[in-house]
C-alpha atoms as a PDB file:
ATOM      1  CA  UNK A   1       7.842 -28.767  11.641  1.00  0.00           C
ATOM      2  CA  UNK A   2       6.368 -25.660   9.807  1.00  0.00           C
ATOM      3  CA  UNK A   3       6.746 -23.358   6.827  1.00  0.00           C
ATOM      4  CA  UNK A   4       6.368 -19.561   7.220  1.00  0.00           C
ATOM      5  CA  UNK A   5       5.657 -17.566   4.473  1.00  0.00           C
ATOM      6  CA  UNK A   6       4.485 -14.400   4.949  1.00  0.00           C
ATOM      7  CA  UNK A   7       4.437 -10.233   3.477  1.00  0.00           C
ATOM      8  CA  UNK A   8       6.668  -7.915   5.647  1.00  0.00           C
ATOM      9  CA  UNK A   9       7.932  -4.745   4.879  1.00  0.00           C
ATOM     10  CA  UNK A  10      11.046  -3.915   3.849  1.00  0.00           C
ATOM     11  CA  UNK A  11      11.764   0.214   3.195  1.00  0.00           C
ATOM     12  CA  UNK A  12      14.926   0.761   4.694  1.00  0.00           C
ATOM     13  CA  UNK A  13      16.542   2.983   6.548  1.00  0.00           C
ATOM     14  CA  UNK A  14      14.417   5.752   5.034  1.00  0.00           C
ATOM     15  CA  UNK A  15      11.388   4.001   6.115  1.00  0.00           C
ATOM     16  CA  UNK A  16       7.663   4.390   4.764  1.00  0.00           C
ATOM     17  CA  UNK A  17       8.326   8.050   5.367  1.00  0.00           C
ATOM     18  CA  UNK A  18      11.225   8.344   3.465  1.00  0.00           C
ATOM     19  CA  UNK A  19      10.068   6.169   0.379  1.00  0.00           C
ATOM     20  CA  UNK A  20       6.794   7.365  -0.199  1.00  0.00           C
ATOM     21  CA  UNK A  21       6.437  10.848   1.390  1.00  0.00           C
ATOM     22  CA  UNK A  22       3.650  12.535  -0.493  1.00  0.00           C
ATOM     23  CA  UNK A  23       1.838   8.930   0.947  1.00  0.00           C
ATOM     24  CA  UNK A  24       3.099  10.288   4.425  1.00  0.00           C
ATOM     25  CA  UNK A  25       1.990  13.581   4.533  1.00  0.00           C
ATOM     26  CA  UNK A  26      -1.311  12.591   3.325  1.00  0.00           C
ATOM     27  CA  UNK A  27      -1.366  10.155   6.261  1.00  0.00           C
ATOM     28  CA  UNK A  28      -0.043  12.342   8.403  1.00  0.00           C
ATOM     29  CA  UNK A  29      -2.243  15.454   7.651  1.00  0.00           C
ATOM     30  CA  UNK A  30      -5.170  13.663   7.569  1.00  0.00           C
ATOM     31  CA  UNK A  31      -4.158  11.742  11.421  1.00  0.00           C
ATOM     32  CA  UNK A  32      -3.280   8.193  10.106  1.00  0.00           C
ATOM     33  CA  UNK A  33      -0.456   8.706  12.259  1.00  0.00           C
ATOM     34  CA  UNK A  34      -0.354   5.393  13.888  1.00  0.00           C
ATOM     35  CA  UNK A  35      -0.155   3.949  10.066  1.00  0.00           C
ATOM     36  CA  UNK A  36       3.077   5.575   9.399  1.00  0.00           C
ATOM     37  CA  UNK A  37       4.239   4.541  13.299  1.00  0.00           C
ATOM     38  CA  UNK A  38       3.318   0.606  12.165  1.00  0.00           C
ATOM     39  CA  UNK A  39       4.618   0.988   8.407  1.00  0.00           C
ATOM     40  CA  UNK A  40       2.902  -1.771   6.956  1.00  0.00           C
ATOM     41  CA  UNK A  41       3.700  -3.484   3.914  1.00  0.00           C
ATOM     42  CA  UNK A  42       2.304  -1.974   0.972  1.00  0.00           C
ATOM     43  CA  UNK A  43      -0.242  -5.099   0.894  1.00  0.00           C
ATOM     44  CA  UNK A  44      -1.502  -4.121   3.801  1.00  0.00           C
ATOM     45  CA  UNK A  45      -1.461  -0.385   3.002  1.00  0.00           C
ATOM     46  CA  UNK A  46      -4.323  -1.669   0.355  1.00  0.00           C
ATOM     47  CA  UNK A  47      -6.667  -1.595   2.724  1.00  0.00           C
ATOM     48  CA  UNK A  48      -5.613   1.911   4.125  1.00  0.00           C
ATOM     49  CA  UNK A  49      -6.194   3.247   0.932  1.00  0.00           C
ATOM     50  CA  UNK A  50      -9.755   2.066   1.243  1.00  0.00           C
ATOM     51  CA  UNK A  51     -10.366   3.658   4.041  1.00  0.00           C
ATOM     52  CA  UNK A  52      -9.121   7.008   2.652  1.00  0.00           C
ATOM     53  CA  UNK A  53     -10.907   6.490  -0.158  1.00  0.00           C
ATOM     54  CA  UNK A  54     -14.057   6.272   1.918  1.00  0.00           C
ATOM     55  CA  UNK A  55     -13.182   8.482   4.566  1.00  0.00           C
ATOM     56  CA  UNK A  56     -15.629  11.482   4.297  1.00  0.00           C
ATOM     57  CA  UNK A  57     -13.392  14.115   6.354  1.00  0.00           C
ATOM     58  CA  UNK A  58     -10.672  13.642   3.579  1.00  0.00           C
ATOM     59  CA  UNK A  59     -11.356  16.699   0.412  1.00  0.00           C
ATOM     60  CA  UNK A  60     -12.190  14.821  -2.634  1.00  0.00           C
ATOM     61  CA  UNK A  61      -9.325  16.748  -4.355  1.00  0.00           C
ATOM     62  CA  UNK A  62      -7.068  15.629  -1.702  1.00  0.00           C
ATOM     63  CA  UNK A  63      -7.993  12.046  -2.424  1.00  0.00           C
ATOM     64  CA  UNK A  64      -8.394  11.742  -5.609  1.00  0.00           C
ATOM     65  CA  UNK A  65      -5.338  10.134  -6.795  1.00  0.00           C
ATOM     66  CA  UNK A  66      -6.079   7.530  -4.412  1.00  0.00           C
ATOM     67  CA  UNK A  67      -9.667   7.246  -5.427  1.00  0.00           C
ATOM     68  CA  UNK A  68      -8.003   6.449  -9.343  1.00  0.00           C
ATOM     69  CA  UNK A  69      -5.296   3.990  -7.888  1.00  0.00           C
ATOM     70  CA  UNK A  70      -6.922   2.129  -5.156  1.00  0.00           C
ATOM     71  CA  UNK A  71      -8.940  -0.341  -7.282  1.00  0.00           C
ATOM     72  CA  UNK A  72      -5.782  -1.534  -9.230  1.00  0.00           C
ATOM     73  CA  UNK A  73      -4.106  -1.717  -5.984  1.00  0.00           C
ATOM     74  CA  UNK A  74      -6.698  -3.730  -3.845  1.00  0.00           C
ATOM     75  CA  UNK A  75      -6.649  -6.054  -7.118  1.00  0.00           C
ATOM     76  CA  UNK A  76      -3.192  -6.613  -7.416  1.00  0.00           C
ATOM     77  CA  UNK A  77      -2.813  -7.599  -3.325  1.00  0.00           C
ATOM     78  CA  UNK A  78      -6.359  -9.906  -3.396  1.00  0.00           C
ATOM     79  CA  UNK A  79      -4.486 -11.491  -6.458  1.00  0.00           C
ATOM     80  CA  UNK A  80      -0.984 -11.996  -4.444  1.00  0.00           C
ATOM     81  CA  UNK A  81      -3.148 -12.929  -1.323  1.00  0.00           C
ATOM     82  CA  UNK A  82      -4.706 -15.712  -3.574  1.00  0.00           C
ATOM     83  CA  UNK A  83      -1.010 -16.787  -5.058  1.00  0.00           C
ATOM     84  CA  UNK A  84       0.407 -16.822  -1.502  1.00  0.00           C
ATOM     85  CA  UNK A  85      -2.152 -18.920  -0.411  1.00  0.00           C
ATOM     86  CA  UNK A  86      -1.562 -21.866  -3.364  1.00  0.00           C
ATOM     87  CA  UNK A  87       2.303 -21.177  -2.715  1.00  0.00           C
ATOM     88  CA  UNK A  88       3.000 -20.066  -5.957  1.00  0.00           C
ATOM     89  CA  UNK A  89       6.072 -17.844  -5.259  1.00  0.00           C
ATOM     90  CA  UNK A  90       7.293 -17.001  -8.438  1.00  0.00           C
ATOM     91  CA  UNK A  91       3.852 -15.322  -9.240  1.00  0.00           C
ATOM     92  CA  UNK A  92       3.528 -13.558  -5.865  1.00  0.00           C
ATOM     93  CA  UNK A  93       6.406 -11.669  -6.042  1.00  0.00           C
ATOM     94  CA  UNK A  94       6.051 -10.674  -9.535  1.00  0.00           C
ATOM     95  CA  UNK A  95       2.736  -9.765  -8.509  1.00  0.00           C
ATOM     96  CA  UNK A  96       3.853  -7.943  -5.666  1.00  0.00           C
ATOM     97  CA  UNK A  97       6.552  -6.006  -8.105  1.00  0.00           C
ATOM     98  CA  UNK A  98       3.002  -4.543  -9.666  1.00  0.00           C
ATOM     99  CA  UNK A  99       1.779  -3.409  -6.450  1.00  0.00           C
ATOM    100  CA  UNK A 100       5.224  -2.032  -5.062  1.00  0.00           C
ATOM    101  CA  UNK A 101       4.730  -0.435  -8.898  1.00  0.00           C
ATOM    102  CA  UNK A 102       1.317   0.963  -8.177  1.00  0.00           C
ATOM    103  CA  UNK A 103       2.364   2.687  -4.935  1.00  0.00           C
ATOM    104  CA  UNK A 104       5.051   4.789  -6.622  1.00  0.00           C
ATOM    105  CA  UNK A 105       2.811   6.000  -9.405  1.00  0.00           C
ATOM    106  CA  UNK A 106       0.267   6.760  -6.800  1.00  0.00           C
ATOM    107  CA  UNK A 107       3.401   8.727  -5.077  1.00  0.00           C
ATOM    108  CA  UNK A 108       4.090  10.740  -8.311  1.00  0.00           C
ATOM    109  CA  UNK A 109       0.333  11.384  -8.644  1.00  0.00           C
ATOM    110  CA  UNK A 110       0.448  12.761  -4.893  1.00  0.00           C
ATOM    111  CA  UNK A 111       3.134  15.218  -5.985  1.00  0.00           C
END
């Protein structure tokens, strides 16, 4: 016997692309294509934000929203990765409410 608890995503019909399109086309423009092909959960899109954030052939200007969100968001999922992990459920999802938070002010700051 064996428990299963894990992060998917769940956008929709819309999908990633629909929800968080400024995201997208960010993605998109910049060839993270194979991101938006996979949509990820937003936990995992923490570390895809890193990689923007580090990724030289990105304009700072372009990035910068990311650059001010990314911290709060990588701390946020290494918190719910730590609550998943001691099964506290009640904590991860409000935890993950914070991060699903994070990702649509990062949208509006995309805009």
């Amino acid at each position: 016997m064996q428990i299963d608890v894990r992060i998917q995503a769940v956008y929709g019909s819309a999908g990633l692309r629909g929800n968080l399109p400024n995201l997208s086309k960010l993605l998109k423009d910049h060839r993270y294509d194979r991101v938006l092909d996979e949509e990820p959960s937003l936990y995992q899109m923490a570390d895809v934000l890193s990689r923007i954030a580090k990724d030289p052939a990105i304009p700072e200007g372009e990035k910068r929203p990311v650059l001010k969100m990314v911290g709060r968001i990588v701390e946020i999922r290494d918190t719910a990765r730590e609550l998943l992990l001691a099964r506290r459920l009640d904590e991860l999802d409000k935890a993950l409410y914070r991060l699903e938070d994070c990702f649509k002010d990062l949208e509006q700051e995309l805009d």
